[in-house]
PDB file of N, CA and C in Angstrom:
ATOM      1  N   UNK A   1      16.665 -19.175 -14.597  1.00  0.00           N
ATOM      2  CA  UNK A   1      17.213 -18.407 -15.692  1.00  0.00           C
ATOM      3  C   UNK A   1      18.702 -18.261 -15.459  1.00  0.00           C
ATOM      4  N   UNK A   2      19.153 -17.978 -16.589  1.00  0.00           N
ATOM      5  CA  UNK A   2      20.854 -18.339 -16.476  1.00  0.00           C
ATOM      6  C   UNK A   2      21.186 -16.921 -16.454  1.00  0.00           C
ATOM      7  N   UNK A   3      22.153 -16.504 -15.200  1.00  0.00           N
ATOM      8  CA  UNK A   3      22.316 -15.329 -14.700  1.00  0.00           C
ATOM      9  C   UNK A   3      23.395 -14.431 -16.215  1.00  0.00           C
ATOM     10  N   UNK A   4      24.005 -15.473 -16.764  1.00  0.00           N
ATOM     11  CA  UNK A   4      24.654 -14.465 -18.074  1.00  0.00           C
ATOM     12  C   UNK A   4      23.821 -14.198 -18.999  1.00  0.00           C
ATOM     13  N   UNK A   5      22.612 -15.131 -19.437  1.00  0.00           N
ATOM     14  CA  UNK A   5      21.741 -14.091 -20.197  1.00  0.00           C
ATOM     15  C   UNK A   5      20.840 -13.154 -19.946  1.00  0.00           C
ATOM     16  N   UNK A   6      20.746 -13.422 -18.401  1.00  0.00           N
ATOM     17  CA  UNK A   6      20.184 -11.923 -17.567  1.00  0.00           C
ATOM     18  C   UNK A   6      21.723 -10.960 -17.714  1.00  0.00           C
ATOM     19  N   UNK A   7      22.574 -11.256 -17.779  1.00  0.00           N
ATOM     20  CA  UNK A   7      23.238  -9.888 -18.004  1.00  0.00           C
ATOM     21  C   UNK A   7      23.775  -9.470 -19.678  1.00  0.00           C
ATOM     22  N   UNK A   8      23.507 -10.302 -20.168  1.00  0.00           N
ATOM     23  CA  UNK A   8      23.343  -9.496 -22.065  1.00  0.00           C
ATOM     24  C   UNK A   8      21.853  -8.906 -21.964  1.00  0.00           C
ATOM     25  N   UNK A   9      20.925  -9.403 -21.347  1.00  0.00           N
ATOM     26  CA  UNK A   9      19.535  -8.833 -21.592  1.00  0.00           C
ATOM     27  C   UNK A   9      19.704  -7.372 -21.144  1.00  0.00           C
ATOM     28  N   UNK A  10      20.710  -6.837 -19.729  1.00  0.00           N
ATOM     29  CA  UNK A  10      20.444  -5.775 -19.453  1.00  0.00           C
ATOM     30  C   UNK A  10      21.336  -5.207 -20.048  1.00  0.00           C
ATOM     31  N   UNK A  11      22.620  -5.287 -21.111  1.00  0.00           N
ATOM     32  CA  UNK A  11      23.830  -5.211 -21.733  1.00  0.00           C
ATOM     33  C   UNK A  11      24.715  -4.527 -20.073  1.00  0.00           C
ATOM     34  N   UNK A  12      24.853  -5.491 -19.306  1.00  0.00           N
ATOM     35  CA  UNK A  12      25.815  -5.518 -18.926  1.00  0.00           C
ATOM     36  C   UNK A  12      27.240  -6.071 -19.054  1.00  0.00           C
ATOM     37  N   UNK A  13      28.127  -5.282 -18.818  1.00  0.00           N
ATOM     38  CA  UNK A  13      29.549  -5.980 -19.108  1.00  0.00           C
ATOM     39  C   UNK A  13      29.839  -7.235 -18.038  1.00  0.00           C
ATOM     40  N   UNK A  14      29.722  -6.651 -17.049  1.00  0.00           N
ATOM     41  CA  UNK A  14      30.246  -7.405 -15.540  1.00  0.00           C
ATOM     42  C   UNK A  14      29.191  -8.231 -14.891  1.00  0.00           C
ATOM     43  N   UNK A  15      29.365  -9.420 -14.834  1.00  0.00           N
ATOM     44  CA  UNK A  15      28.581 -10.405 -13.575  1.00  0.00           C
ATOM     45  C   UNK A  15      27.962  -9.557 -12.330  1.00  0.00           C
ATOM     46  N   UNK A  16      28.971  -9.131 -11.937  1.00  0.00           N
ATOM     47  CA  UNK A  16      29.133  -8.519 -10.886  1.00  0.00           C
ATOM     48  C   UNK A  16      27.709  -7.537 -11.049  1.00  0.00           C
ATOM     49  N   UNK A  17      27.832  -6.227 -11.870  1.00  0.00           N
ATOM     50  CA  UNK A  17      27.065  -5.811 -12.054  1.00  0.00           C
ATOM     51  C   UNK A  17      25.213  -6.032 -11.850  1.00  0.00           C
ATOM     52  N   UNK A  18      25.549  -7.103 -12.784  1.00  0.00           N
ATOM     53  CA  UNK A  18      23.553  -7.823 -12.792  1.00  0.00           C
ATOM     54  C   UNK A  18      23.599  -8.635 -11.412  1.00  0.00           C
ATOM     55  N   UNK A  19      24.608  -9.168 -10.442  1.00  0.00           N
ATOM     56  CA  UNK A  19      24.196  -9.479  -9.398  1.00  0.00           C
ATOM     57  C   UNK A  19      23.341  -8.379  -8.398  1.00  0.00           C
ATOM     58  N   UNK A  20      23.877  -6.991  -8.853  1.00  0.00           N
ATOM     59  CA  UNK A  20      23.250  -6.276  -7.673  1.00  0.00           C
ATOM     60  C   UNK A  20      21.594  -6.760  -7.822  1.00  0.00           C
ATOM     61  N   UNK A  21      21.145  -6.833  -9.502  1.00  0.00           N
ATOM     62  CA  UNK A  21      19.948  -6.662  -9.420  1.00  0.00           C
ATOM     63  C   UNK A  21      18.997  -8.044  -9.150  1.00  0.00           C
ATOM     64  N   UNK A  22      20.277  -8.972  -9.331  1.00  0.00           N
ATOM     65  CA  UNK A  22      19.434 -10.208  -9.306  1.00  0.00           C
ATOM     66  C   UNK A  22      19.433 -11.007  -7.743  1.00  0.00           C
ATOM     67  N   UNK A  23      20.074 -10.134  -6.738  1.00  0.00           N
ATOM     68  CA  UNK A  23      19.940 -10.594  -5.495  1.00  0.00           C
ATOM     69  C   UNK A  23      18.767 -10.193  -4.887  1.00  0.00           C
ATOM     70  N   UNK A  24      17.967 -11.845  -4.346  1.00  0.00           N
ATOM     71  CA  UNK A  24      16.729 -11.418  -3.319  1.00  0.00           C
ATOM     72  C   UNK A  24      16.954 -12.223  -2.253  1.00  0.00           C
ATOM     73  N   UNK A  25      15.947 -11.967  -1.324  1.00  0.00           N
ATOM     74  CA  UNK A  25      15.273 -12.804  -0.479  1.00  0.00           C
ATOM     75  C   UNK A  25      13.826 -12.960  -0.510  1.00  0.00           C
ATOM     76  N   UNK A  26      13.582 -14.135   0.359  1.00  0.00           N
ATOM     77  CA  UNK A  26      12.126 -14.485   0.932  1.00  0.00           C
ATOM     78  C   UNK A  26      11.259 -13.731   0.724  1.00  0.00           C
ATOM     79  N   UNK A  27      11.457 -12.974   1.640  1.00  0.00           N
ATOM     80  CA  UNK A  27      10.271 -11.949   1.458  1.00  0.00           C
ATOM     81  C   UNK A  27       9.947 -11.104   0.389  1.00  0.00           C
ATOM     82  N   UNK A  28      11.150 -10.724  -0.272  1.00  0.00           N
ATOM     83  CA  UNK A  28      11.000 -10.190  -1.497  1.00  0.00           C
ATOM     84  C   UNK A  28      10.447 -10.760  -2.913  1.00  0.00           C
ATOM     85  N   UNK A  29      10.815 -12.093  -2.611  1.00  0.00           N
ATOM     86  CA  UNK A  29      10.068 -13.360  -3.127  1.00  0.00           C
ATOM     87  C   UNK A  29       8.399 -13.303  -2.888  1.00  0.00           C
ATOM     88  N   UNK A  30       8.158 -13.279  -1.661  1.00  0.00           N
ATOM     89  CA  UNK A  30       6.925 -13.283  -1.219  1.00  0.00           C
ATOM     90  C   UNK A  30       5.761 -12.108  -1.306  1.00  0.00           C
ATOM     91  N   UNK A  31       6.609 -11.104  -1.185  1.00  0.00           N
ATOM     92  CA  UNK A  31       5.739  -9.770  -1.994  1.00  0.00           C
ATOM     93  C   UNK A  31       5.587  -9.634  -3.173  1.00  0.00           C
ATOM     94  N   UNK A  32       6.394  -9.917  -3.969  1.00  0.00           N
ATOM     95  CA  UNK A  32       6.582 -10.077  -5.701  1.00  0.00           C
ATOM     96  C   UNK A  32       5.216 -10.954  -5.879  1.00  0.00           C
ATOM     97  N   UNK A  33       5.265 -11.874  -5.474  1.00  0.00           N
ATOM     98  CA  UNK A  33       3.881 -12.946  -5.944  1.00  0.00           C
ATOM     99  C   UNK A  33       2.384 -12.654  -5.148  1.00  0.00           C
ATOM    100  N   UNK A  34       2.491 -11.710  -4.081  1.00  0.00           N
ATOM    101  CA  UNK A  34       1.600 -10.906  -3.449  1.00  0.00           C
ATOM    102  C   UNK A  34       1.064 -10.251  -4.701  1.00  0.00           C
ATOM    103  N   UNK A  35       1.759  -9.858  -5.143  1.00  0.00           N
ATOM    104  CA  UNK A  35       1.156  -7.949  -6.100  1.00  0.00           C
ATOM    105  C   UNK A  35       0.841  -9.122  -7.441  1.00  0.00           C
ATOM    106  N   UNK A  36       1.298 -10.277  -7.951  1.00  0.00           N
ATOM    107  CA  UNK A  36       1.003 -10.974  -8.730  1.00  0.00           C
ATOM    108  C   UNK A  36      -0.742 -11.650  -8.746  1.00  0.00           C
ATOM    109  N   UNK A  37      -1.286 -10.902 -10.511  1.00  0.00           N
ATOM    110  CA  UNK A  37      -2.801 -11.561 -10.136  1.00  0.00           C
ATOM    111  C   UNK A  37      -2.887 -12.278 -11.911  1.00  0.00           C
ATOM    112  N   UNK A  38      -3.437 -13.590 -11.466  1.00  0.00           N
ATOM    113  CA  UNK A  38      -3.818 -14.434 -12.464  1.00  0.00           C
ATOM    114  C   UNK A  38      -4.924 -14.033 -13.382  1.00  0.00           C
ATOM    115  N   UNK A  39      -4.892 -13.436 -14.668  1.00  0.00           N
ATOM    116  CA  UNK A  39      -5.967 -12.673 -15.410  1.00  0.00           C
ATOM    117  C   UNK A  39      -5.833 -13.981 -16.622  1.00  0.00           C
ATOM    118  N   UNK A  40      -7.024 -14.484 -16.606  1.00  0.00           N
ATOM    119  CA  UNK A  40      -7.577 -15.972 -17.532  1.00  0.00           C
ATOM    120  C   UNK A  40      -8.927 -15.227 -17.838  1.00  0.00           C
ATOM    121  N   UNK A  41      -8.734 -15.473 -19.106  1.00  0.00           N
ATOM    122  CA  UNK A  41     -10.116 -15.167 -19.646  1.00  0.00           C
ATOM    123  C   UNK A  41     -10.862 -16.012 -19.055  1.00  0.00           C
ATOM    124  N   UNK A  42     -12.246 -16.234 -18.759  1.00  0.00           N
ATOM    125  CA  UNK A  42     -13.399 -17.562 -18.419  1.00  0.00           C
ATOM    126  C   UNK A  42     -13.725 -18.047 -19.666  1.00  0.00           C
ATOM    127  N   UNK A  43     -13.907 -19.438 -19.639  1.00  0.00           N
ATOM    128  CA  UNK A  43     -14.728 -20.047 -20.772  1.00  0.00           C
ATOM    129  C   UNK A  43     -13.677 -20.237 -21.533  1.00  0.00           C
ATOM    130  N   UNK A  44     -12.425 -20.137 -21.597  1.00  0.00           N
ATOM    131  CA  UNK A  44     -11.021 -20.627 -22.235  1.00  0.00           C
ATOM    132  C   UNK A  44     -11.064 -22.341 -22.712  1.00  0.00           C
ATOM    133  N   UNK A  45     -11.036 -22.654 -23.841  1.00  0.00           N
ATOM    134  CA  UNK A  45     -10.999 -23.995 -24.030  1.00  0.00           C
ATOM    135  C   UNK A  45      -9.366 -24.704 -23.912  1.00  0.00           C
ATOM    136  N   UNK A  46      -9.225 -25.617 -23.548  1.00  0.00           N
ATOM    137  CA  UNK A  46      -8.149 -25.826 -23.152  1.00  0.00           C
ATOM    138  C   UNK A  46      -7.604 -26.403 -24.430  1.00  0.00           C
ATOM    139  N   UNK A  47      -6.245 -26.952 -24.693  1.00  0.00           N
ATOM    140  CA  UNK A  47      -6.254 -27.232 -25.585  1.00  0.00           C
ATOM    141  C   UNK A  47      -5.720 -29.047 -25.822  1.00  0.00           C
ATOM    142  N   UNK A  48      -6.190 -29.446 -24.367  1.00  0.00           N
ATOM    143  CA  UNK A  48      -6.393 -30.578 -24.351  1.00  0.00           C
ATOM    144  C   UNK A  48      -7.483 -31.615 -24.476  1.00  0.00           C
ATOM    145  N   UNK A  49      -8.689 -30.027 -24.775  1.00  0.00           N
ATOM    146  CA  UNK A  49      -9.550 -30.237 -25.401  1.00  0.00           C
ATOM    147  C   UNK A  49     -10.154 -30.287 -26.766  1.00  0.00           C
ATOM    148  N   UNK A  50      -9.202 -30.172 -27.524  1.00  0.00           N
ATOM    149  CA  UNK A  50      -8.996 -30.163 -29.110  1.00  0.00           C
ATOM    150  C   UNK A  50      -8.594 -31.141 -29.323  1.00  0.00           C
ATOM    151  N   UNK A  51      -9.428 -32.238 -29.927  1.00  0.00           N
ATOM    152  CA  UNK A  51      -8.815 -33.371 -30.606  1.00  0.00           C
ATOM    153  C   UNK A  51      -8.288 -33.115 -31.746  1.00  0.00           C
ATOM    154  N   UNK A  52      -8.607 -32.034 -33.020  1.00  0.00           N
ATOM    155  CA  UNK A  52      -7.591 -31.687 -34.066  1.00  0.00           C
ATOM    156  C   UNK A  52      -6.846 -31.417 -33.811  1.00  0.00           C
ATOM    157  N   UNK A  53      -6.376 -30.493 -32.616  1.00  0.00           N
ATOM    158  CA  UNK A  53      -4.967 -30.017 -32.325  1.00  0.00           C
ATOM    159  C   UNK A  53      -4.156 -31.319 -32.248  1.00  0.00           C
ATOM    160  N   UNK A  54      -4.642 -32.301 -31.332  1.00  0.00           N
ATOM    161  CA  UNK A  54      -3.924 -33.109 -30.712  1.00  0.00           C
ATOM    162  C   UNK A  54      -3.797 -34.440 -32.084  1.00  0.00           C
ATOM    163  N   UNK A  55      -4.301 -34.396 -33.032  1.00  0.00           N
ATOM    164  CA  UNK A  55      -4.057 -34.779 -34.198  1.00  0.00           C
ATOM    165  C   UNK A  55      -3.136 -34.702 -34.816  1.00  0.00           C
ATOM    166  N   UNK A  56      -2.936 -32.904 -34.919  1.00  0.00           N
ATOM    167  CA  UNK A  56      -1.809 -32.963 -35.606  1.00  0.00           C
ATOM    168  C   UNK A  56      -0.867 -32.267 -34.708  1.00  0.00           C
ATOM    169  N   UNK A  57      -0.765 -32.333 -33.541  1.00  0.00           N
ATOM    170  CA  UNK A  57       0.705 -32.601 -33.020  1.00  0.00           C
ATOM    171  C   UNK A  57       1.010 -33.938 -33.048  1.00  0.00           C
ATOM    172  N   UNK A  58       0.003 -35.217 -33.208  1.00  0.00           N
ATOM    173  CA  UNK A  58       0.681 -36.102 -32.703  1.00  0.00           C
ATOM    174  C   UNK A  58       1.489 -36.610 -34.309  1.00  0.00           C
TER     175      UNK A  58
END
């Protein structure tokens, strides 16, 4: 993601500013995707399983 539209998203004026929030590390990396859980419905049809779809995209 492009760090200046992370800083209109937070209406910051200054670079500077949205760096405080956009600096990580590793581990902070690595806990973030810890607490991260994949919620998929079951029985989801894919939609590479739709030959109409794939009809009319093509």
């Amino acid at each position: 993601m492009n760090i200046n539209t992370i800083r209109a998203w937070l209406g910051h004026v200054s670079l500077d500013t949205t760096n405080v929030y956009a600096e990580t590390d590793l581990d902070m990396k690595a806990k973030a995707l810890g607490m991260y859980e994949q919620n998929q419905p079951t029985g989801r049809k894919r939609w590479r399983d739709n030959p109409d779809l794939l009809t009319f995209l093509a």
